[in-house]
Protein backbone atom coordinates (compact mmCIF):
# COMPACT_ATOMS: atom_id res chain seq x y z
CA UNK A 1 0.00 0.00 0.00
CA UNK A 2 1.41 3.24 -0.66
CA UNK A 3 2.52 5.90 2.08
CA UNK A 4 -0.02 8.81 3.49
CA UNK A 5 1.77 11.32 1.58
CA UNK A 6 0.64 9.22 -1.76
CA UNK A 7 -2.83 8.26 -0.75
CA UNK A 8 -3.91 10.99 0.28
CA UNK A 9 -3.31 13.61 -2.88
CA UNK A 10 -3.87 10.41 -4.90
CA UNK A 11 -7.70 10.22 -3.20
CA UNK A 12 -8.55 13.67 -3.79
CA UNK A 13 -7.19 14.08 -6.89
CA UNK A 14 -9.04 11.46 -8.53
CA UNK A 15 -12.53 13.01 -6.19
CA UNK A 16 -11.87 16.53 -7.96
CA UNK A 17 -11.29 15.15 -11.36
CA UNK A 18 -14.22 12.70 -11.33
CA UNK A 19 -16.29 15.75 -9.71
CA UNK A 20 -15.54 17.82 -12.57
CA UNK A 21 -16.24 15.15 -15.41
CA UNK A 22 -19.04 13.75 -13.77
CA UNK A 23 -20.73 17.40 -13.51
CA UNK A 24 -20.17 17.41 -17.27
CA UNK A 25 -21.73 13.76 -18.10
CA UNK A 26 -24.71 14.38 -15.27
CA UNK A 27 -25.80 17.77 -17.63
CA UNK A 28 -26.19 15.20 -20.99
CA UNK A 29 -27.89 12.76 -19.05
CA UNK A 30 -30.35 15.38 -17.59
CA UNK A 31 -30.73 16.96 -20.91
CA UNK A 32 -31.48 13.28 -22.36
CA UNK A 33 -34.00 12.05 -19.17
CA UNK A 34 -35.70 15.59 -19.76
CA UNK A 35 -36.30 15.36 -23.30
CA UNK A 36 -36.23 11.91 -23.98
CA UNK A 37 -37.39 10.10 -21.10
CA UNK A 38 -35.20 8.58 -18.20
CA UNK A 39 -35.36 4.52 -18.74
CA UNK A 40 -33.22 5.09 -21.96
CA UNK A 41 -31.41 7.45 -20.33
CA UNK A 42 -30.51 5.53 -17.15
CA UNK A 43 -29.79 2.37 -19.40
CA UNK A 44 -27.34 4.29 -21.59
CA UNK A 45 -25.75 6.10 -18.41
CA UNK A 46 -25.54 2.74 -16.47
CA UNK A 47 -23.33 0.61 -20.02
CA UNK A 48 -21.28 3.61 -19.88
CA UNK A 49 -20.28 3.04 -16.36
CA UNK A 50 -20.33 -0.42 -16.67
CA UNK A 51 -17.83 -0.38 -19.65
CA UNK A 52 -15.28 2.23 -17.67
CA UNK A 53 -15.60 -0.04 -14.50
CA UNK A 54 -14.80 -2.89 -17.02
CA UNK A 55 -11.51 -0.95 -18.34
CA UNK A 56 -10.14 -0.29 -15.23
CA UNK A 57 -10.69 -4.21 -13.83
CA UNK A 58 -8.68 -4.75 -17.29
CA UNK A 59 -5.67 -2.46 -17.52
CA UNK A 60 -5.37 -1.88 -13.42
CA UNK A 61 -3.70 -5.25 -12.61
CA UNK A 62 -1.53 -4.96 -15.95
CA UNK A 63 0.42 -2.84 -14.61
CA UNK A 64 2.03 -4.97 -11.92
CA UNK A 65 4.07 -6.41 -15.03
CA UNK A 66 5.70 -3.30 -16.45
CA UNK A 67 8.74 -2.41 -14.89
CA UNK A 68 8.39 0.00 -12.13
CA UNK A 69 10.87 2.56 -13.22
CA UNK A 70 9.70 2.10 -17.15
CA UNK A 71 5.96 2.74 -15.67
CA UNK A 72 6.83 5.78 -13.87
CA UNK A 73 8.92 7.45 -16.26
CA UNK A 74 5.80 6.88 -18.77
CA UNK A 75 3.25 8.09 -16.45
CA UNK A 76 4.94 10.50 -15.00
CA UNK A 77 5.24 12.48 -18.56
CA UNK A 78 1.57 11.69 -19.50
CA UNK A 79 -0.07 12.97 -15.99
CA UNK A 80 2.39 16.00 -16.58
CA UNK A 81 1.05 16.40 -19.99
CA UNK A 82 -2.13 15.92 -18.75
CA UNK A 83 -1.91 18.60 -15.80
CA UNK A 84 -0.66 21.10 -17.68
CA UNK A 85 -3.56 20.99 -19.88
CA UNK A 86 -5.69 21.23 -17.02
CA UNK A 87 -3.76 24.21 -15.27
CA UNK A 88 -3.73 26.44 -18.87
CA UNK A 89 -7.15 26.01 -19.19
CA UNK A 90 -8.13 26.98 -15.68
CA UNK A 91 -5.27 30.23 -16.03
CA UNK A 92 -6.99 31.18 -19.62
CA UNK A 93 -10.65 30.90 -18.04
CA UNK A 94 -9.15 32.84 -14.79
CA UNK A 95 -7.91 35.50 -16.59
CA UNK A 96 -10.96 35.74 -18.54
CA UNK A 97 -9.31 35.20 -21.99
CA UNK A 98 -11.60 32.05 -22.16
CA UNK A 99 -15.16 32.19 -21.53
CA UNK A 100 -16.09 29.47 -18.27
CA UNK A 101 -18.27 26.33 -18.55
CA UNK A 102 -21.57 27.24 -18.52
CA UNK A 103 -23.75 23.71 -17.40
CA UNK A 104 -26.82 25.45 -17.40
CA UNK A 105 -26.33 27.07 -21.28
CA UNK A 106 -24.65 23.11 -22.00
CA UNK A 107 -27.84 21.57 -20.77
CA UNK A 108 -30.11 24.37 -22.98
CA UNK A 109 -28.19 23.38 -26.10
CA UNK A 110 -28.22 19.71 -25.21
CA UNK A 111 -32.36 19.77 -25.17
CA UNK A 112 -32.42 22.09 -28.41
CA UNK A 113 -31.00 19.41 -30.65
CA UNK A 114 -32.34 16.60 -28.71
CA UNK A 115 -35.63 17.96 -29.47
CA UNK A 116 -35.04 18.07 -32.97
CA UNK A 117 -34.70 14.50 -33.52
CA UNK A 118 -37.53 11.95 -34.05
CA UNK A 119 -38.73 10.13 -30.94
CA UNK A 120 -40.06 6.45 -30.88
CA UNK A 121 -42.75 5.30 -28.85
CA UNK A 122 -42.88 4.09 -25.17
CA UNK A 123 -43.00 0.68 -25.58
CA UNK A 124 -39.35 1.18 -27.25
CA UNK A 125 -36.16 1.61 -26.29
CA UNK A 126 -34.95 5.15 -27.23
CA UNK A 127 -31.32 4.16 -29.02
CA UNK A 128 -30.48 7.66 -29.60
CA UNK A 129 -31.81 8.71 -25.82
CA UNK A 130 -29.43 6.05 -25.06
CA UNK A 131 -26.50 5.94 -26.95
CA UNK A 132 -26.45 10.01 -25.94
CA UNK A 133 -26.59 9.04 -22.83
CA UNK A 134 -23.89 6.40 -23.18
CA UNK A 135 -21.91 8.74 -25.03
CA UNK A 136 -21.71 11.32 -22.63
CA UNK A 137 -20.96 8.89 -19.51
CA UNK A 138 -18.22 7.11 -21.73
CA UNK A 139 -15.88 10.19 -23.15
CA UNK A 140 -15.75 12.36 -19.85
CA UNK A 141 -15.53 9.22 -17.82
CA UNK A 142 -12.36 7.85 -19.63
CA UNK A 143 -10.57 11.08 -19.11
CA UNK A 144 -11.26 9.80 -15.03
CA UNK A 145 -10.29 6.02 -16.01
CA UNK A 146 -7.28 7.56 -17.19
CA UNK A 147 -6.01 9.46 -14.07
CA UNK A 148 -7.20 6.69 -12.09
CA UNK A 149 -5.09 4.35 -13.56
CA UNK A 150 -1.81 6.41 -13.91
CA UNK A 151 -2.46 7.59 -10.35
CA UNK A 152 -2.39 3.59 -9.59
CA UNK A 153 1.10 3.90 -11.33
CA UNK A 154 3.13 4.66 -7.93
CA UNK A 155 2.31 1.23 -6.64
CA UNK A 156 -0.62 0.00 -4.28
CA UNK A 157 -2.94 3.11 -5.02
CA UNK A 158 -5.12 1.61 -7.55
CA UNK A 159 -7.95 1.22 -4.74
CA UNK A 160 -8.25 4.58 -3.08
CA UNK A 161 -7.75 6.63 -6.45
CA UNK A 162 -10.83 4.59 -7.48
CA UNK A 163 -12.70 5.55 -4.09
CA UNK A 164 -12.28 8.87 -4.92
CA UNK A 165 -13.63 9.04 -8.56
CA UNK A 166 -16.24 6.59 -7.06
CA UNK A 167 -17.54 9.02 -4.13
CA UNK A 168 -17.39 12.12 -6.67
CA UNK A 169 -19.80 10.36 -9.27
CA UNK A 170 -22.07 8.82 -6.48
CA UNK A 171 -22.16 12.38 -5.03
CA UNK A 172 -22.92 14.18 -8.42
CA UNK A 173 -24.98 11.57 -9.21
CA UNK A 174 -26.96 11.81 -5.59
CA UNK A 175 -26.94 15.33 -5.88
CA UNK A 176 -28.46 15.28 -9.68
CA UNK A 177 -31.43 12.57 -8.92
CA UNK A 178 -32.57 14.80 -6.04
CA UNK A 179 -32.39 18.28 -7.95
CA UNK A 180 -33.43 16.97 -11.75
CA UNK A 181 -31.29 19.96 -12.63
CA UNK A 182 -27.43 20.90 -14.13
CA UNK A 183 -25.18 21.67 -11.36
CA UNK A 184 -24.53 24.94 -13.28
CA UNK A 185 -23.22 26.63 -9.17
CA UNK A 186 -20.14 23.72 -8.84
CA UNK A 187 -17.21 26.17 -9.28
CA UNK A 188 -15.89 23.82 -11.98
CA UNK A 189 -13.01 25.94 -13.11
CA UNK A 190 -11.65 26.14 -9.38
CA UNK A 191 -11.53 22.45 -9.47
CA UNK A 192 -9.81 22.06 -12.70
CA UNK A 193 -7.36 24.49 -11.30
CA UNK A 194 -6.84 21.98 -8.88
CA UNK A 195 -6.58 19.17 -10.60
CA UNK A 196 -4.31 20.57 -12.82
CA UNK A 197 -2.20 21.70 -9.80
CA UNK A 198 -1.96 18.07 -8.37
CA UNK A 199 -1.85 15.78 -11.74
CA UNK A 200 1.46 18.06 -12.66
CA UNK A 201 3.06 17.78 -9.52
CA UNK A 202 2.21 13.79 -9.64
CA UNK A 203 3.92 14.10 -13.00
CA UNK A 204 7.12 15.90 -12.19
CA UNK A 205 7.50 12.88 -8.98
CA UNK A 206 6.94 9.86 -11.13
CA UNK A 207 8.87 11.19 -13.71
CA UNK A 208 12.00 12.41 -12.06
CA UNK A 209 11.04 8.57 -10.30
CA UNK A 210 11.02 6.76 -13.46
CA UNK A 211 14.50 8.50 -13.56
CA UNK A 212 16.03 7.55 -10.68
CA UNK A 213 16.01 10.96 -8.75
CA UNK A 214 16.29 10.88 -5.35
CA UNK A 215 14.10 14.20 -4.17
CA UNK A 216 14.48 15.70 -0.85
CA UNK A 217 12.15 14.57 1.85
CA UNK A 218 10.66 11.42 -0.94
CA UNK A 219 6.93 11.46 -1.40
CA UNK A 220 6.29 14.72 0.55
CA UNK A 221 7.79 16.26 -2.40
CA UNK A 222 4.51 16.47 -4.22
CA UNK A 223 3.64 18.76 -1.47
CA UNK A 224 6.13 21.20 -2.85
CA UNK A 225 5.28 20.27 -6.20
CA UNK A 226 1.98 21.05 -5.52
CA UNK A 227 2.47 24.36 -4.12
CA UNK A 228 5.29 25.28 -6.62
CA UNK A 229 2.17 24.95 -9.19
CA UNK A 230 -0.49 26.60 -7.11
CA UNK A 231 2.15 29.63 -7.24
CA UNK A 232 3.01 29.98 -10.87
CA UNK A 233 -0.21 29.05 -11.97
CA UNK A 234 -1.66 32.02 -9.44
CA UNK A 235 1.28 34.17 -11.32
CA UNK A 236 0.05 33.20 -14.85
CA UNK A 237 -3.60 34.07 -14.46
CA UNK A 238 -2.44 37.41 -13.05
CA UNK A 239 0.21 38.19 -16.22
CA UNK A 240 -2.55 36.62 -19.02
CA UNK A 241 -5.59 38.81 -17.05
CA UNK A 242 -3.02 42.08 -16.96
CA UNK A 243 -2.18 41.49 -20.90
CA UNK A 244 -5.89 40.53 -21.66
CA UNK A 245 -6.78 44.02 -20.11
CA UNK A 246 -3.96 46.23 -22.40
CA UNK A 247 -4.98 44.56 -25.82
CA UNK A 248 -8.88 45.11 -24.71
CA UNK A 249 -10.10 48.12 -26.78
């Protein structure tokens, strides 16, 4: 089992990221329930978490027979990759040079073109209620499968980077049966900045790992990884919102 100072980032770094995504997915499946009804709905949502589950039974336990360093030095540059994407989209939506998420406008659009389409009757299954539905649960939920996995990479924390992203969807999806509305108030671009923050100083560990670096004070230097993010990124937003204000006419 890995150390506290793994577990612990490893847990809520997979919650944030699975809050974030699953926020995303829950809007779709509103949008289809609403429009389209919610047994086609709930069946599509329900194969698309049935397939992810099935992914991460599959490639989890594989990686017990890469080579540790060869694994780290791999994941470490993906979930670095990966961060950084995170973290510049949070800075450009920060500093206001890219409009936020808007759930509620996502969910609008979502029942607009729904709507549109042709709908069969009750005693049929609704394939394009469901396959939207499916759809929807499937893409944003690999980007979690993904993270989960790689933050598995480190050895032993396979299990509570899956209780994480496993709490965050039964908590959006909780939260979404009881309101039958887009969590349009979740201050997704906070938790992306988060993310972002955490998955690149996973990155720089594992990689520098995968290398053979011996860093100062071992694991609890994702702490300082973390915070050396939360700093420049913090930085960034300010520079990009003070440049976004000179070229404004």
């Amino acid at each position: 089992m890995g150390s506290l100072a793994h577990i612990g980032p490893a847990l809520m770094t997979a919650f944030l990221a699975s809050l974030v995504e699953a926020v995303e997915a829950l809007t779709i499946v509103l949008a289809v329930g609403t429009v389209r009804g919610w047994r086609s709905a709930g069946l599509g949502a329900i194969a698309g978490l049935a397939l992810l589950a099935l992914i991460v039974a599959v490639l989890g336990p594989l990686l017990d027979r890469i080579p540790l360093h060869v694994l780290q030095l791999a994941i470490g540059v993906l979930l670095l990759l990966f961060g950084m994407r995170w973290l510049r989209k949070s800075i450009l939506r920060s500093a206001g040079i890219v409009p936020l998420h808007d759930e509620a406008a996502a969910f609008t659009n979502e029942t607009a073109e729904l709507r549109k389409q042709a709908r069969p009757s009750e005693a049929r299954l609704d394939w394009v209620a469901a396959l939207a539905s499916f759809k929807a649960v499937l893409l944003e939920g690999l980007e979690v499968v993904f993270i989960v996995i790689a933050l598995s990479a480190g050895g032993g924390l396979l299990i509570p980077a899956s209780a994480g992203a496993i709490a965050a969807c039964l908590l959006v999806a909780l939260v979404g049966f009881v309101v039958h509305r887009p969590l349009a108030r979740v201050p997704e671009n906070t938790l992306k900045y988060a993310v972002g923050v955490m998955l690149s100083a996973f990155g720089i560990f594992w990689t520098g790992e995968g290398l053979g670096v011996a860093w100062p004070g071992a694991d609890l230097a994702i702490v300082a990884f973390a915070v050396f993010f939360l700093v420049v990124g913090r930085a960034a937003v300010m520079l990009a919102r003070r440049a976004n204000v000179e070229v404004s006419p």
